[in-house]
Protein backbone atom coordinates (compact mmCIF):
# COMPACT_ATOMS: atom_id res chain seq x y z
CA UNK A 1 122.22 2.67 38.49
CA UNK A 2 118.48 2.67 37.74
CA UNK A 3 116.59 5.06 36.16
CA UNK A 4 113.74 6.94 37.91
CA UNK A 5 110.52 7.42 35.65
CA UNK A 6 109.72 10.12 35.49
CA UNK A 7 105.62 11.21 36.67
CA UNK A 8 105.09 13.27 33.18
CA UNK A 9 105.83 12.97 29.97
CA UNK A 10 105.63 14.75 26.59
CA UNK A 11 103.02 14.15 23.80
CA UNK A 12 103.21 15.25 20.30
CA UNK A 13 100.66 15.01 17.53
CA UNK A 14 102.20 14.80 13.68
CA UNK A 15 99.35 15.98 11.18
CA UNK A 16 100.49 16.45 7.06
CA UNK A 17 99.31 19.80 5.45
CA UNK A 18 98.85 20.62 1.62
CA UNK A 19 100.87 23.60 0.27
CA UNK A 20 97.91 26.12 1.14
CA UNK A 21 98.10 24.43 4.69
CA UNK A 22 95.03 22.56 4.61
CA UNK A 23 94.66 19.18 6.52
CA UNK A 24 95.62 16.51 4.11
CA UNK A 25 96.39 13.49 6.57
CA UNK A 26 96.39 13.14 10.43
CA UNK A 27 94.94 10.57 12.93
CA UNK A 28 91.65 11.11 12.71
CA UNK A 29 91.38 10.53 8.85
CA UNK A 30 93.77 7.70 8.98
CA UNK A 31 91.14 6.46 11.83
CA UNK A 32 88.56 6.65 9.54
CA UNK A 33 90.42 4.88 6.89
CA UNK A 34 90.95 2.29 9.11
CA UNK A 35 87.58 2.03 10.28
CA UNK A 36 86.42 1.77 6.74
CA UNK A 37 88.79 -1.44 6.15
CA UNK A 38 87.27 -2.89 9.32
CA UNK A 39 83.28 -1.87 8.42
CA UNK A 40 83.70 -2.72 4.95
CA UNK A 41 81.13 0.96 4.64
CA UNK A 42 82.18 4.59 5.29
CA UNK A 43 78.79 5.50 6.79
CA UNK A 44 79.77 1.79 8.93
CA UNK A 45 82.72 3.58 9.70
CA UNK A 46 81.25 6.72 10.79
CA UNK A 47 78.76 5.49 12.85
CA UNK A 48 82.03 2.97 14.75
CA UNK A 49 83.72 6.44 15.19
CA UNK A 50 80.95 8.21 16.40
CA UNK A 51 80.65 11.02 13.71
CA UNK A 52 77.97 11.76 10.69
CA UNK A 53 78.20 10.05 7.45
CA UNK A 54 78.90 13.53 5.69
CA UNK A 55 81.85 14.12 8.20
CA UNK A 56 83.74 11.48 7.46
CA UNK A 57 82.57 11.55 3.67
CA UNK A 58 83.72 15.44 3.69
CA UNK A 59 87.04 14.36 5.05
CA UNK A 60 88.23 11.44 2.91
CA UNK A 61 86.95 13.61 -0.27
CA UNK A 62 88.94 16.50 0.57
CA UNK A 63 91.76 14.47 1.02
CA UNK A 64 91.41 12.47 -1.89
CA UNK A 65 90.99 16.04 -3.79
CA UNK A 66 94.07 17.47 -2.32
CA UNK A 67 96.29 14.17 -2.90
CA UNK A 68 94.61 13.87 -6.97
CA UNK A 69 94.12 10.41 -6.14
CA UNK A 70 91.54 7.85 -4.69
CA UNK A 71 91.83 6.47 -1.09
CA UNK A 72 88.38 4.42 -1.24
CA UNK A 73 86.88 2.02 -4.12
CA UNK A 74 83.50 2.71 -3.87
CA UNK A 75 80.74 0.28 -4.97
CA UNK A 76 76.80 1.25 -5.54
CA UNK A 77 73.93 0.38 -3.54
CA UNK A 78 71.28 -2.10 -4.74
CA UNK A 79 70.10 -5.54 -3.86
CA UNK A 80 73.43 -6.03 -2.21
CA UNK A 81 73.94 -2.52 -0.80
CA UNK A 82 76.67 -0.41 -1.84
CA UNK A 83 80.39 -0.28 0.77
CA UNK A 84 83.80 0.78 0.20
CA UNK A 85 87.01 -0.41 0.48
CA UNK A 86 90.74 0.95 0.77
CA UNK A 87 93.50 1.22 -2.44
CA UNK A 88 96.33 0.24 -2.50
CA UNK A 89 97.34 3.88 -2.16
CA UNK A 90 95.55 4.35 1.14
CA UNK A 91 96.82 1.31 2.79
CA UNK A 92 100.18 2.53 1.77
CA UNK A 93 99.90 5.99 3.41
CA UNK A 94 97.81 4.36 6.42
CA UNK A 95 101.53 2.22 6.69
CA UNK A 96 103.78 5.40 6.16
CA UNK A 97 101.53 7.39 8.15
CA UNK A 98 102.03 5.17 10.96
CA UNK A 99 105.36 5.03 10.88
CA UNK A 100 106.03 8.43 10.81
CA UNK A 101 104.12 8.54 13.79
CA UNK A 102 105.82 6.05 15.68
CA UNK A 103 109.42 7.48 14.61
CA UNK A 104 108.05 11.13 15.77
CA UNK A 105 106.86 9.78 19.21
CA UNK A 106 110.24 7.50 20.06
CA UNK A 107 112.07 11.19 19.04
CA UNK A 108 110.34 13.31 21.06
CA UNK A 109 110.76 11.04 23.91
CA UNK A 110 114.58 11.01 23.26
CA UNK A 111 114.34 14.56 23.14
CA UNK A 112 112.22 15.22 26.45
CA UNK A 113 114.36 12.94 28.32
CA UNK A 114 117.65 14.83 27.30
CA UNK A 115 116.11 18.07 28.04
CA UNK A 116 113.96 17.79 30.91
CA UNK A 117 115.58 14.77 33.35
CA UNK A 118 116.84 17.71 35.52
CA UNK A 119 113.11 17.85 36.89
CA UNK A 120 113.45 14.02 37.34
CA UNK A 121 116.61 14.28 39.39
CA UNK A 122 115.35 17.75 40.91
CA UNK A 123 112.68 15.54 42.54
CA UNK A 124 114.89 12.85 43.96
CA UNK A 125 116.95 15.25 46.05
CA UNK A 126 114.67 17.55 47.23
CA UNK A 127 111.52 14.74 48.34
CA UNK A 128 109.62 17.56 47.31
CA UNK A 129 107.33 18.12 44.12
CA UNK A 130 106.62 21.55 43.18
């Protein structure tokens, strides 16, 4: 028997709060984390993501303040200009992150299908979509 896909489907969005429930991690600082990695700058990696300098800086600091711990080596300006560059740390919780994403998504998937492939079927008896 094949499977009918179904025309919707259900989207979830996994974000990691501190114990006062301020943002600590979620996809748009692991984007900028990224982005940093890639620019080898965060005000590179603001500019790539389309945001100001100081709201990506405000971000990652916060972060880093709520975590006790670095995410980005940072290295003066001068002759050579100045750039930053992801710990080991951060490319760890990029990884988890990630994953924990990924494991979220497939399970709420699982989960959507289980509960809602009535609609699916609903539609291939009736013809009609309501």
């Amino acid at each position: 028997m094949q499977t009918k896909v179904m025309p919707f489907s259900v989207k979830s969005k996994v974000w990691v709060e501190d114990e006062n429930g301020k943002p600590l991690l979620g996809n748009g600082r692991i984007q900028i984390l990224l982005a940093v990695e890639e620019t080898g700058s965060l005000n590179a990696a603001a500019k790539a993501l389309g945001m100001s300098y100081r709201g990506a800086w405000c971000r990652i600091a916060n972060t880093e303040k709520r975590l006790g711990a670095q995410l980005l080596e940072r290295t003066a300006g001068g002759k050579s200009g100045g750039g930053s560059h992801l710990t080991p740390l951060a490319r760890t919780i990029i990884e988890r992150f990630e994953k924990l994403q990924r494991a979220v998504e497939k399970e709420a998937d699982r989960l959507f299908e289980d509960f809602f492939q009535i609609l699916g079927r609903g539609q291939e008896r009736s013809g009609k979509s309501t």
